[in-house]
C-alpha atoms as a PDB file:
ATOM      1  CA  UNK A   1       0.000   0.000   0.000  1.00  0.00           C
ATOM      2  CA  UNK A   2       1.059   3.401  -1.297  1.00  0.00           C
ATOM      3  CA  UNK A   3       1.633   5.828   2.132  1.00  0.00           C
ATOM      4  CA  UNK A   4       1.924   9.239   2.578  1.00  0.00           C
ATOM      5  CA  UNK A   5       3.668  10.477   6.016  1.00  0.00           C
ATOM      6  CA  UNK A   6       2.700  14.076   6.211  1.00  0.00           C
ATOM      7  CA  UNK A   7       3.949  15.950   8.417  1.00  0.00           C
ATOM      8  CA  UNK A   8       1.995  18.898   9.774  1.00  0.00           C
ATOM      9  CA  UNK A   9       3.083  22.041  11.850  1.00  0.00           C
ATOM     10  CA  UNK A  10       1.891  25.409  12.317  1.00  0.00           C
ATOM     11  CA  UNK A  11       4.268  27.648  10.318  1.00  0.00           C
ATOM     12  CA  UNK A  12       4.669  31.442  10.337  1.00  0.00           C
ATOM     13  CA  UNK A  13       6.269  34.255   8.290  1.00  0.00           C
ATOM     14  CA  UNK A  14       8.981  32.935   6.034  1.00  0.00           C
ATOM     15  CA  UNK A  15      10.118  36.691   5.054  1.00  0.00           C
ATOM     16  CA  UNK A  16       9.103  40.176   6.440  1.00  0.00           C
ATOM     17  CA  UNK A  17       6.348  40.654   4.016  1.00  0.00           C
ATOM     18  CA  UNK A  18       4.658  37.556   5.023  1.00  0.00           C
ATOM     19  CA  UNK A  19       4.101  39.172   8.641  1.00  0.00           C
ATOM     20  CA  UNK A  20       0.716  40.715   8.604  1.00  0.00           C
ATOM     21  CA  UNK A  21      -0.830  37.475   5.962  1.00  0.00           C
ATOM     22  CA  UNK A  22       0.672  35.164   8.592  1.00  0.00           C
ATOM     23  CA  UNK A  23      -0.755  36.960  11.667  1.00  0.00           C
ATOM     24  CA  UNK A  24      -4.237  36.970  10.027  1.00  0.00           C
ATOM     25  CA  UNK A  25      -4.699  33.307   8.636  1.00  0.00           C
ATOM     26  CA  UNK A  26      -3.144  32.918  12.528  1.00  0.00           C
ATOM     27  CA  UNK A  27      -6.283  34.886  14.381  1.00  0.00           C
ATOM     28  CA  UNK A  28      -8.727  33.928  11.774  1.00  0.00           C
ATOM     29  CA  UNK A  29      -8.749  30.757  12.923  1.00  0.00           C
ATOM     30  CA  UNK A  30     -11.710  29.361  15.106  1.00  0.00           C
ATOM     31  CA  UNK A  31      -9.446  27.023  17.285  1.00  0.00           C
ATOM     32  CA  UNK A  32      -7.447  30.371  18.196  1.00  0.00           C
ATOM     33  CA  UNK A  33      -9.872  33.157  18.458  1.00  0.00           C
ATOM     34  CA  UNK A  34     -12.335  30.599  20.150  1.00  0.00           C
ATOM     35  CA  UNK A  35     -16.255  31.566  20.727  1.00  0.00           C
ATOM     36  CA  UNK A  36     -15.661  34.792  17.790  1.00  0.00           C
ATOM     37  CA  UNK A  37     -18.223  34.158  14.775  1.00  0.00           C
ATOM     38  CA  UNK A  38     -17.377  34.629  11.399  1.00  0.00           C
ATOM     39  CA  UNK A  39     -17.168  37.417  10.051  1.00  0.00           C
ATOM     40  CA  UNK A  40     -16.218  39.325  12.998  1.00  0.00           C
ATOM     41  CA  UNK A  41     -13.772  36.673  13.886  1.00  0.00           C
ATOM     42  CA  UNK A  42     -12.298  37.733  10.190  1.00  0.00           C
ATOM     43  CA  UNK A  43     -12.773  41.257  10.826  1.00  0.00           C
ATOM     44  CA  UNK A  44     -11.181  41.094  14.115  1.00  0.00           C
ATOM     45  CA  UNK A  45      -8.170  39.050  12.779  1.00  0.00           C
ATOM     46  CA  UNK A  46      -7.684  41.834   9.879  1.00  0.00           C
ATOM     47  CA  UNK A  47      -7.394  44.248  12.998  1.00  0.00           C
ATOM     48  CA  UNK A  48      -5.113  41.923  15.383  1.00  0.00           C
ATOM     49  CA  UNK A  49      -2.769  41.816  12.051  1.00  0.00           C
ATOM     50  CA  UNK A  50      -2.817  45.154  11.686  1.00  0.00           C
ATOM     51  CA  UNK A  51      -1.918  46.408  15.164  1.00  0.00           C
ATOM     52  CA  UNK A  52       0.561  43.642  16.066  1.00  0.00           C
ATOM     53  CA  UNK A  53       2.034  43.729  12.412  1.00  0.00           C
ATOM     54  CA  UNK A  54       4.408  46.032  13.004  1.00  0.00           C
ATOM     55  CA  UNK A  55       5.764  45.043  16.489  1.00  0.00           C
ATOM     56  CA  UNK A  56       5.828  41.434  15.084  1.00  0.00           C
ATOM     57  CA  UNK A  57       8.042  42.592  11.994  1.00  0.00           C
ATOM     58  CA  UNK A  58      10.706  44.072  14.562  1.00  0.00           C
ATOM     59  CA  UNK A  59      10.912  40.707  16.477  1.00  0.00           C
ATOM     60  CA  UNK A  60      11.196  38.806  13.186  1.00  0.00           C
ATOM     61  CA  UNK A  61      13.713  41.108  11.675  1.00  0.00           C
ATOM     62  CA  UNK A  62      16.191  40.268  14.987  1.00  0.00           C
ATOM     63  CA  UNK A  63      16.093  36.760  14.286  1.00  0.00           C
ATOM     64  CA  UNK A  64      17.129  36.822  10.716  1.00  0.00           C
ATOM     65  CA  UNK A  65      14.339  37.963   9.090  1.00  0.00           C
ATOM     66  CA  UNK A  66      11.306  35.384   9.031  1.00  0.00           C
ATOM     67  CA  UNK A  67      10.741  32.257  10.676  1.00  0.00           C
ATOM     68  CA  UNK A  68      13.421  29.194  10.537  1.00  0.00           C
ATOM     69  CA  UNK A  69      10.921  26.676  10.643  1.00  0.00           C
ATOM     70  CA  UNK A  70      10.053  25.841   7.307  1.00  0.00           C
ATOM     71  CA  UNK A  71      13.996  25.207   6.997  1.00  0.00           C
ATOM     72  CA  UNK A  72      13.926  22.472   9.930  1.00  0.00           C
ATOM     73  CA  UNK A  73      11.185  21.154   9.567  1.00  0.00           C
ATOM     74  CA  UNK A  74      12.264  20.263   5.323  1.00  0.00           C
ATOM     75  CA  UNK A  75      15.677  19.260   6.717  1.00  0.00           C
ATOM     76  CA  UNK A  76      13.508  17.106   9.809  1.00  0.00           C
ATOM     77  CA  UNK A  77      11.892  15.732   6.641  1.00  0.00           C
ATOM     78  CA  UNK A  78      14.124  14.666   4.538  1.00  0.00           C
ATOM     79  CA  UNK A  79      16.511  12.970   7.411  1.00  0.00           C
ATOM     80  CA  UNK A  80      12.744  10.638   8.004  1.00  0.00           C
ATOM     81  CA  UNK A  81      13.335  10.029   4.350  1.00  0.00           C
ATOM     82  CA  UNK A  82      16.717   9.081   4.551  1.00  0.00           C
ATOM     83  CA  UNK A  83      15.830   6.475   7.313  1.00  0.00           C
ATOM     84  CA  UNK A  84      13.609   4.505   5.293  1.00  0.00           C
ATOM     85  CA  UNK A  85      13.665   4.840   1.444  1.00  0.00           C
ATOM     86  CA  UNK A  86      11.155   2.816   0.236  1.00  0.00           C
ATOM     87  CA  UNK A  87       9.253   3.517  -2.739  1.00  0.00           C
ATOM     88  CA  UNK A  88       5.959   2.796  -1.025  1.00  0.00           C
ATOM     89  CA  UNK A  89       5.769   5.654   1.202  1.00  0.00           C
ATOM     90  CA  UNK A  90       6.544   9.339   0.631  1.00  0.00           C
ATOM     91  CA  UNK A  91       7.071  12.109   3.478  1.00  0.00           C
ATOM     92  CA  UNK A  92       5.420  15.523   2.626  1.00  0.00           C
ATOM     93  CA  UNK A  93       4.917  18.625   4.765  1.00  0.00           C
ATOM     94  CA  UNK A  94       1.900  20.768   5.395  1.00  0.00           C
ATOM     95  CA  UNK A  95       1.707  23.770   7.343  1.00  0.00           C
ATOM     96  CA  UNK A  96      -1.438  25.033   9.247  1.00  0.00           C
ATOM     97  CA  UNK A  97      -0.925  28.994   9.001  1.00  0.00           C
ATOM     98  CA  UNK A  98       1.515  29.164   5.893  1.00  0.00           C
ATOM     99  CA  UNK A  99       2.800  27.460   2.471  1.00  0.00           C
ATOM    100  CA  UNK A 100       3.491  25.201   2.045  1.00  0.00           C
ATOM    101  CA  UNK A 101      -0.171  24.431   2.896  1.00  0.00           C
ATOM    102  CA  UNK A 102      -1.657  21.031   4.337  1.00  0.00           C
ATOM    103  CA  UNK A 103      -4.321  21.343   0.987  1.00  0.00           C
ATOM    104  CA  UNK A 104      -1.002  21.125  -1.368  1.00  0.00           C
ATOM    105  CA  UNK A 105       0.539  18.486   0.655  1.00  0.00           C
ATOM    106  CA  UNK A 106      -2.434  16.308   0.118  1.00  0.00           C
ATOM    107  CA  UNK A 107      -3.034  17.315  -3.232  1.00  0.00           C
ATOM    108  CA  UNK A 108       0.557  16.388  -3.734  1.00  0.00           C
ATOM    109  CA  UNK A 109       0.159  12.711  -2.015  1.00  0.00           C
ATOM    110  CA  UNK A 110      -2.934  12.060  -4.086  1.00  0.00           C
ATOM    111  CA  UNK A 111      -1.768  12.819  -7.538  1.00  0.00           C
ATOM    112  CA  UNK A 112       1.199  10.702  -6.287  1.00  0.00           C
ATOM    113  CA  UNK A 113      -1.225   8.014  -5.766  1.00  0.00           C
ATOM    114  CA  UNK A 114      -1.262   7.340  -1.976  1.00  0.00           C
ATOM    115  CA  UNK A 115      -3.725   5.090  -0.549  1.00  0.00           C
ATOM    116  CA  UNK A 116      -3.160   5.529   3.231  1.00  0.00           C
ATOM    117  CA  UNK A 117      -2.102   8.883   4.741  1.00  0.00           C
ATOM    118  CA  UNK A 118      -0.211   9.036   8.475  1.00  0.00           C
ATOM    119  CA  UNK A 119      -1.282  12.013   9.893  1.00  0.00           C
ATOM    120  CA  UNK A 120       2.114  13.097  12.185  1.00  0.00           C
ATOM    121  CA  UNK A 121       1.788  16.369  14.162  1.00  0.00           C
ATOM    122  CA  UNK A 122       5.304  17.752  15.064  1.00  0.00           C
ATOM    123  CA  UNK A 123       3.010  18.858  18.651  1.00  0.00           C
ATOM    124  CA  UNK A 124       4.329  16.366  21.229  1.00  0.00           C
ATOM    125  CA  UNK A 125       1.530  17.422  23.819  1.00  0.00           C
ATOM    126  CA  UNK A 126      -1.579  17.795  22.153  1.00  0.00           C
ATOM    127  CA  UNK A 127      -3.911  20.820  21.827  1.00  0.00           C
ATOM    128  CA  UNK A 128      -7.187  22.077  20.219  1.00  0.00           C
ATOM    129  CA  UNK A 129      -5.312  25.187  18.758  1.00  0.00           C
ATOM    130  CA  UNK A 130      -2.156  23.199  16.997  1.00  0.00           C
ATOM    131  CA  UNK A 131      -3.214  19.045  16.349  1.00  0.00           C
ATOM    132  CA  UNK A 132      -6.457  19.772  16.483  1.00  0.00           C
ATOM    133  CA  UNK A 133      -6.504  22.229  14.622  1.00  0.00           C
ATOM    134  CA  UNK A 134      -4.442  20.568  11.696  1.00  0.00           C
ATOM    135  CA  UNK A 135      -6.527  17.881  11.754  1.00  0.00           C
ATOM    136  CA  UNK A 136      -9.508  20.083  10.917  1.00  0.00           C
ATOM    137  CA  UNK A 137      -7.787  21.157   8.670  1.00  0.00           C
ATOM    138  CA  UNK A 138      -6.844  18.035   7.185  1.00  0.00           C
ATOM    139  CA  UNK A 139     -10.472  17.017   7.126  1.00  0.00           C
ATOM    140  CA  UNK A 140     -11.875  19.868   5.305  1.00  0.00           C
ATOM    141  CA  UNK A 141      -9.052  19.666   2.598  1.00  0.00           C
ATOM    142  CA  UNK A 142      -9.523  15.892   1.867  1.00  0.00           C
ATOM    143  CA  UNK A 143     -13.390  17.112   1.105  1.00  0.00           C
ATOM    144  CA  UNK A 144     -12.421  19.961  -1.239  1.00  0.00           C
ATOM    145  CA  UNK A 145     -10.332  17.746  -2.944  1.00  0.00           C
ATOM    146  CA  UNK A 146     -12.896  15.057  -3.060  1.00  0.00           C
ATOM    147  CA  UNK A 147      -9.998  12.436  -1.615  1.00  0.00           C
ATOM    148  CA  UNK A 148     -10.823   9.643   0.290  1.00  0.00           C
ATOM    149  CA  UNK A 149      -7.627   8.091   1.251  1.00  0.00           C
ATOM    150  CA  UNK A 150      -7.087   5.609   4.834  1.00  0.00           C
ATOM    151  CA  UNK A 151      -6.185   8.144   7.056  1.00  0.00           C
ATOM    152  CA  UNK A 152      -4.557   7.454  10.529  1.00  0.00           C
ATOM    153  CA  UNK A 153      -3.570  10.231  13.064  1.00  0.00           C
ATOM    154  CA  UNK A 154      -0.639  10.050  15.545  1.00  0.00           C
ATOM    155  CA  UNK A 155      -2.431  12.384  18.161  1.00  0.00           C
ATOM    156  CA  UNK A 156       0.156  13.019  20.744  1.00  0.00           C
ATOM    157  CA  UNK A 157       3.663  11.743  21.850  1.00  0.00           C
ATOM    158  CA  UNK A 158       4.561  13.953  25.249  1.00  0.00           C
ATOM    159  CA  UNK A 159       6.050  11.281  26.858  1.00  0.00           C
ATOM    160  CA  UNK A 160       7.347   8.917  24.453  1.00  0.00           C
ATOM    161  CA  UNK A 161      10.322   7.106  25.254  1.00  0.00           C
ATOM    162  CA  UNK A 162      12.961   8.317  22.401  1.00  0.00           C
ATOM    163  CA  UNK A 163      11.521  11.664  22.474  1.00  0.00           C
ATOM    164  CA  UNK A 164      12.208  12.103  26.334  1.00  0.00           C
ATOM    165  CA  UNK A 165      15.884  10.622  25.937  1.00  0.00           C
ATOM    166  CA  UNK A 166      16.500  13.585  23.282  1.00  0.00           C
ATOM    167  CA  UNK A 167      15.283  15.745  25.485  1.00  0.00           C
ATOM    168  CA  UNK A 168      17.190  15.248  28.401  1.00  0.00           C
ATOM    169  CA  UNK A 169      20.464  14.758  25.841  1.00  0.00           C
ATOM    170  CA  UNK A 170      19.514  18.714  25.189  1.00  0.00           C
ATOM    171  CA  UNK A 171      19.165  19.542  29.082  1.00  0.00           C
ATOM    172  CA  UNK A 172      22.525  18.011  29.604  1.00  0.00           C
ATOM    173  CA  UNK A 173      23.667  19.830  27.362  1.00  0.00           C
ATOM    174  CA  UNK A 174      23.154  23.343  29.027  1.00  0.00           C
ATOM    175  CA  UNK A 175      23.746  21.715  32.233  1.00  0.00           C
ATOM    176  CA  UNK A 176      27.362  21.069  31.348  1.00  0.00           C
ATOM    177  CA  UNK A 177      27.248  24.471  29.574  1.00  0.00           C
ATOM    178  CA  UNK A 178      25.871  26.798  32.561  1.00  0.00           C
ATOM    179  CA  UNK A 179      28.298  24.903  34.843  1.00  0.00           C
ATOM    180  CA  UNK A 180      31.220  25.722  33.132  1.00  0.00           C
ATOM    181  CA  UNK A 181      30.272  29.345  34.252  1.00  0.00           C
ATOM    182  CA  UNK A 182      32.877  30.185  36.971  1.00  0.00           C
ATOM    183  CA  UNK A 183      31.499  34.088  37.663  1.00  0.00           C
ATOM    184  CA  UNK A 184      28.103  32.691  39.334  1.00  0.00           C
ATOM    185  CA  UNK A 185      27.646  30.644  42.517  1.00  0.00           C
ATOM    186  CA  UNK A 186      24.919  28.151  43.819  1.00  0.00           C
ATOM    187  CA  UNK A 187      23.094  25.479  41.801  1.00  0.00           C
ATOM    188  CA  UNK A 188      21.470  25.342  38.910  1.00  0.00           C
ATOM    189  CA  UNK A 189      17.778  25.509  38.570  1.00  0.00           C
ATOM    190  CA  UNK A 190      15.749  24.092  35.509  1.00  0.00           C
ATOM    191  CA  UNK A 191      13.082  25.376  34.082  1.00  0.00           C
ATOM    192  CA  UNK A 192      10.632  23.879  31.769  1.00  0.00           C
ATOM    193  CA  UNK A 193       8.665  25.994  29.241  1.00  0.00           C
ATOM    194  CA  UNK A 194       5.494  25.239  27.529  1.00  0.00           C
ATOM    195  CA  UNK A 195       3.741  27.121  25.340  1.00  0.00           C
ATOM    196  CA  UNK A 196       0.887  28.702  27.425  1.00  0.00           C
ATOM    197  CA  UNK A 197      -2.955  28.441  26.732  1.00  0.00           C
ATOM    198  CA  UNK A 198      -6.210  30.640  27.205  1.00  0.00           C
ATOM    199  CA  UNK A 199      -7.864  29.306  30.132  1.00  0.00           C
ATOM    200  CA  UNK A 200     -11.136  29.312  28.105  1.00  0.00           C
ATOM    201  CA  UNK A 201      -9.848  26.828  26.669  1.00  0.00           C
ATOM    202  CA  UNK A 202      -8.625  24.381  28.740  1.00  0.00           C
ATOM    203  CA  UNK A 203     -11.530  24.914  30.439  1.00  0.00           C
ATOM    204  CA  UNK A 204     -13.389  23.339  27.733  1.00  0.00           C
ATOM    205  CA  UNK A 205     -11.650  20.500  28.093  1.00  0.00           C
ATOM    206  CA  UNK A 206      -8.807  20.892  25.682  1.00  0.00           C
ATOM    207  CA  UNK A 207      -5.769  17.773  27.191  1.00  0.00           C
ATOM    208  CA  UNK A 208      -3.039  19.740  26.914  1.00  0.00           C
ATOM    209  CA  UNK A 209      -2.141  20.780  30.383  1.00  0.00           C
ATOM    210  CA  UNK A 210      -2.279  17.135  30.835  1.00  0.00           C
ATOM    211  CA  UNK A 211      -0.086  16.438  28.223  1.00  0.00           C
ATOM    212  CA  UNK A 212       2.304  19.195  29.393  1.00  0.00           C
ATOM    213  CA  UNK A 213       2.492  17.497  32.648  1.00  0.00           C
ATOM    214  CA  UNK A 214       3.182  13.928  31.362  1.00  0.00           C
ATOM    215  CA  UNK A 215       6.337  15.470  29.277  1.00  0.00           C
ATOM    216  CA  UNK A 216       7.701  16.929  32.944  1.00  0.00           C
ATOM    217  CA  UNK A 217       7.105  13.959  34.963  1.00  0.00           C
ATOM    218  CA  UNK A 218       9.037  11.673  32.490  1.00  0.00           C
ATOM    219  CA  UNK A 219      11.510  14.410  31.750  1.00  0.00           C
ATOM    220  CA  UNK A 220      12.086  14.736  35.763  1.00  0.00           C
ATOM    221  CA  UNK A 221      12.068  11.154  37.257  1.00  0.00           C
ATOM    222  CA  UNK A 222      15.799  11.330  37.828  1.00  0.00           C
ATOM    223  CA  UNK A 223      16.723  15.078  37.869  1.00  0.00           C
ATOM    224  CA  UNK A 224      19.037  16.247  40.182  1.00  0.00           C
ATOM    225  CA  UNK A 225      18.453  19.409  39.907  1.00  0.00           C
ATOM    226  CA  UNK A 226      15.660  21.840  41.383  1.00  0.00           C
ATOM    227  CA  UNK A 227      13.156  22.245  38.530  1.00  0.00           C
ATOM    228  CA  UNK A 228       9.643  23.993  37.814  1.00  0.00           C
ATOM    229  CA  UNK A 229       7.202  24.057  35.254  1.00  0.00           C
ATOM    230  CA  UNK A 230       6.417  27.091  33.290  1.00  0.00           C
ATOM    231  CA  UNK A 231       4.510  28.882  30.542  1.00  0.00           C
ATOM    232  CA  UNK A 232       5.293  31.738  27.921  1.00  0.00           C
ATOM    233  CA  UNK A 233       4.126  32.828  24.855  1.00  0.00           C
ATOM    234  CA  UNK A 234       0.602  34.158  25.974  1.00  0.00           C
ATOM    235  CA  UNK A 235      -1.326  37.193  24.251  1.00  0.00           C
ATOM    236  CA  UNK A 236      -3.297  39.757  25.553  1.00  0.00           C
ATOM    237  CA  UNK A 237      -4.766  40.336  28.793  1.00  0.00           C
ATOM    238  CA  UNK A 238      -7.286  37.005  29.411  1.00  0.00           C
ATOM    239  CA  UNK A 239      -6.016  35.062  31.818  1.00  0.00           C
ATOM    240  CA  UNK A 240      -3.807  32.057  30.387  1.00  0.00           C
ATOM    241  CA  UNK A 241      -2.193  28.576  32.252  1.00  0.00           C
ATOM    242  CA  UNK A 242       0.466  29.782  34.827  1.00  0.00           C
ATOM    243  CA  UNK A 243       3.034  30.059  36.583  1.00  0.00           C
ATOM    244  CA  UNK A 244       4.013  32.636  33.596  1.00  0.00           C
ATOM    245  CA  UNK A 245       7.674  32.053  32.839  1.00  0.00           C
ATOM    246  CA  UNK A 246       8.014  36.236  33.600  1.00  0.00           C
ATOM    247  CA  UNK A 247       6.517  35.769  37.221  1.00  0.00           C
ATOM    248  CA  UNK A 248       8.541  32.396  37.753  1.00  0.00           C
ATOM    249  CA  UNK A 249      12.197  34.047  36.496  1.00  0.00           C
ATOM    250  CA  UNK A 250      11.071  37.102  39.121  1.00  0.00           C
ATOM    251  CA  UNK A 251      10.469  34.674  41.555  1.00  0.00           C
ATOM    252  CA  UNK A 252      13.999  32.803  41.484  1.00  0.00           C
ATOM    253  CA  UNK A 253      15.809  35.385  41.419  1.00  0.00           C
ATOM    254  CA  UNK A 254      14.467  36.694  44.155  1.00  0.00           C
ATOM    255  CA  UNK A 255      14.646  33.671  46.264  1.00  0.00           C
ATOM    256  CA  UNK A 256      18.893  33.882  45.198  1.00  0.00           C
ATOM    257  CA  UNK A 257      18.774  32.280  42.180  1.00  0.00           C
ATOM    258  CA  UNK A 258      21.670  32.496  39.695  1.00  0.00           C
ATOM    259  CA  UNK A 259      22.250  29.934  37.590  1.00  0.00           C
ATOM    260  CA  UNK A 260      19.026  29.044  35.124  1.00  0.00           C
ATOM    261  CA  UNK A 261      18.515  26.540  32.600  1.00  0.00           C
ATOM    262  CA  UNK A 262      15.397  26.856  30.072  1.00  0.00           C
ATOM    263  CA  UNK A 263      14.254  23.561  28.439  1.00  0.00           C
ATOM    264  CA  UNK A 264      11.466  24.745  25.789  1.00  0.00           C
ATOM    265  CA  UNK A 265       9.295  21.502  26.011  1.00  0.00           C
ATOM    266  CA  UNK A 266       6.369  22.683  23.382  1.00  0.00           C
ATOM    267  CA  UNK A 267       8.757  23.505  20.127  1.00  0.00           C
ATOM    268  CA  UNK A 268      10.876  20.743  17.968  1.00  0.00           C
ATOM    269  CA  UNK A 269      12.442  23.721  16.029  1.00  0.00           C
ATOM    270  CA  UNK A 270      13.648  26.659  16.554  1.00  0.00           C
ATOM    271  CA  UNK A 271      11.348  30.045  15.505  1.00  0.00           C
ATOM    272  CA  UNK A 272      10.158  33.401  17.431  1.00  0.00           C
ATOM    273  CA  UNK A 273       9.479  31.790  20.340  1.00  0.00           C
ATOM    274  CA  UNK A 274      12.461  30.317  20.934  1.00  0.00           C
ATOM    275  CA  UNK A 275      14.899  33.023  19.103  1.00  0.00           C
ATOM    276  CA  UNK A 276      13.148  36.138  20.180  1.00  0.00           C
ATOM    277  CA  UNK A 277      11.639  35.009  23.258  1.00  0.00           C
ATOM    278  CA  UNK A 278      13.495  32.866  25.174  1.00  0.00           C
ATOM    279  CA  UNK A 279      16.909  33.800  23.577  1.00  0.00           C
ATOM    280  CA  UNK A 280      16.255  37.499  24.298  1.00  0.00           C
ATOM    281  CA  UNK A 281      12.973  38.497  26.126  1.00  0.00           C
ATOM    282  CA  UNK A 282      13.073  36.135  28.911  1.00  0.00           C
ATOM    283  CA  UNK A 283      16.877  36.467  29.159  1.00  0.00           C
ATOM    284  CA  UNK A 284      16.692  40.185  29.593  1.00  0.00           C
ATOM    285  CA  UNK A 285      14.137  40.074  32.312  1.00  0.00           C
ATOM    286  CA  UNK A 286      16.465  37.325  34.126  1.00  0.00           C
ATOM    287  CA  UNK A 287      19.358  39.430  33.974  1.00  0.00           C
ATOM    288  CA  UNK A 288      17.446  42.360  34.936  1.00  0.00           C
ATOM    289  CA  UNK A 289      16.151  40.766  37.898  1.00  0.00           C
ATOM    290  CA  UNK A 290      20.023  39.054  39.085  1.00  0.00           C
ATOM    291  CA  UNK A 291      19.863  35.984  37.691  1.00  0.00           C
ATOM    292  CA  UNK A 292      23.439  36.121  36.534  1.00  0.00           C
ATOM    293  CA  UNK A 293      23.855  33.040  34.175  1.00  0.00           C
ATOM    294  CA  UNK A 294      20.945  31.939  32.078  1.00  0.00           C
ATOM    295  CA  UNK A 295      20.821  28.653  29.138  1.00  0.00           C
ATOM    296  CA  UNK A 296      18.586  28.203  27.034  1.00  0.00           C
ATOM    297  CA  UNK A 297      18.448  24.089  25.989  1.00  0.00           C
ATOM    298  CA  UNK A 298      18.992  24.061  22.193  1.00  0.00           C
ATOM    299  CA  UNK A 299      15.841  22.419  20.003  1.00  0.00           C
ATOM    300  CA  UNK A 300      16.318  19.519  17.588  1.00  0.00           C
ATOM    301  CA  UNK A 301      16.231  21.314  14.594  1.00  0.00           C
ATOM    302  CA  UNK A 302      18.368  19.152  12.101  1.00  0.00           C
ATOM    303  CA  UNK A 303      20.107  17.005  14.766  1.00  0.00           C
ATOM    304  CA  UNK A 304      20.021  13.734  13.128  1.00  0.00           C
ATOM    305  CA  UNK A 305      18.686  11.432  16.248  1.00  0.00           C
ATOM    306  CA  UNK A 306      14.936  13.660  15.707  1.00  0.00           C
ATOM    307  CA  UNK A 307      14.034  11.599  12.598  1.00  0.00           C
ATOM    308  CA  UNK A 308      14.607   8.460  14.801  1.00  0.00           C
ATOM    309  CA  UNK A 309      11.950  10.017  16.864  1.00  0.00           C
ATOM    310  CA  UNK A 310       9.278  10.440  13.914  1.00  0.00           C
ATOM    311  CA  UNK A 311      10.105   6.815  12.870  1.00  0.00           C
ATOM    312  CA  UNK A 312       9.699   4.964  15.801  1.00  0.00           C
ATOM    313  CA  UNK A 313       6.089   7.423  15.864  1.00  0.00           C
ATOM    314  CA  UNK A 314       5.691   6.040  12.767  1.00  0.00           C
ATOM    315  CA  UNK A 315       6.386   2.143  13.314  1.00  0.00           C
ATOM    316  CA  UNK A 316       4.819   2.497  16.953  1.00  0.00           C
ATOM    317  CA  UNK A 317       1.568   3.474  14.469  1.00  0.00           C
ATOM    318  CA  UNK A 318       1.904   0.372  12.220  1.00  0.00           C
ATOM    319  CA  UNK A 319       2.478  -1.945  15.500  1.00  0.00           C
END
């Protein structure tokens, strides 16, 4: 049987003038601006794009430019290829918010004649907003392109086994990093950051804190080291899952904190969050506040053992 692997992420602005289209397909989405009927969910995402357009632009312009992630991800991709050439399967990528989209990816798998498609999220924890969302997504493409192919979904992987060995490879990593640091004193604390959520909607049920939880508990079963959970990345002024990651770096440093490590738990490849947040908002506010050495653990990007990850997804699917 002919398979597609397709691979689906979120995406986001590739160059500077993809900023404002990104941030609009973004908010325009139900799963994101949840309980907002069309059109003023539409008209409300032209506005968002508008106002946060330019402030967005700045951010992206520090890091290079435009989101990295379409250039991971296509390098994650082709390293699942290289695993397991086989002319019966073929590895495409579709991205929620940008091109390429998950509608050409399929279109692409069914004029290549697939029969089955494996649905594989690069989300470890799940969520309404990013899997569930591409799933949707998924569903309403396969109808416009009148496609009926098997489909199977890999839903979520927080805690699975090789992806929570990489993991901690990256930890140690900054570990050994931050303690090379003679100019600070005192031990090291961890901290884990997930991307945060609206409570409106975890409180409709969404799994992800859940999920969130079952990456931490595998990632800390033999840690050493003090550790706590937090979350960044929230918008606006509804109240979203805490501790935020501001409040918890405040509160460290003022209980004598100065060594910090940052393990981004949420994010298999590097993009704003990770380059302009962690790298340089967070890090400013912990220096600001004394925390004197601060590490940020790396993400997989194109580090060769993440495709082992996606393939043992993949053949845990087919078990």
């Amino acid at each position: 049987m002919k398979t597609g692997i397709l691979l689906l992420n979120f995406g986001g602005p590739w160059t500077l003038s993809d900023v404002k289209p990104f941030l609009y397909r973004l908010f325009a989405n139900k799963n994101v601006l949840v309980g907002v009927p069309p059109p003023f969910r539409q008209m409300l995402a032209f506005l968002i794009a508008q106002i946060k357009g330019p402030s967005s632009r700045k951010s992206y312009q520090l890091i290079g430019g435009g989101s990295p992630q379409l250039k991971w991800t296509a390098i994650q991709a082709e390293g699942l290829r290289n695993i397991a050439p086989n002319g019966d399967v073929r590895v495409e990528i579709g991205m929620r918010s940008a091109e390429p989209s998950i509608e050409a990816a399929l279109e692409r798998l069914n004029v290549w004649g697939a029969e089955k498609v494996v649905l594989l999220p690069l989300f470890p924890q799940y969520s309404s907003t990013t899997t569930g969302t591409c799933f949707e997504e998924v569903h309403d493409a396969l109808q416009r392109l009148e496609w009926s192919p098997e489909v199977h979904q890999i839903v979520n992987w927080p805690d699975h086994p090789i992806y929570i060995e990489l993991l901690k490879a990256t930890l140690n990593e900054a570990l050994v990093e931050i303690e090379k640091d003679e100019t600070t004193t005192g031990p090291v604390h961890v901290i884990f950051s997930a991307h945060s959520l609206p409570l409106k909607i975890v409180e409709r049920g969404d799994p992800y804190p859940e999920d969130v939880e079952r990456t931490v508990k595998a990632l800390t079963t033999t840690l050493k080291h003090e550790w706590s959970l937090a979350f960044q990345s929230r918008n606006g002024k509804l109240p979203w899952l805490q501790p935020y990651l501001e409040d918890e770096l405040k509160r460290l440093a003022n209980a004598g904190v100065q060594k910090v490590v940052v393990v981004p738990i949420s994010f298999v490849s590097d993009h704003i969050e990770t380059l302009f947040e962690l790298d340089r908002l967070y890090a400013d506010l912990a220096k600001k506040n004394g925390i004197k050495s601060y590490r940020r653990a790396r993400c997989f990007n194109a580090d060769p053992r993440f495709p082992r990850v996606l393939d043992s997804l993949l053949k845990g699917a087919h078990a």
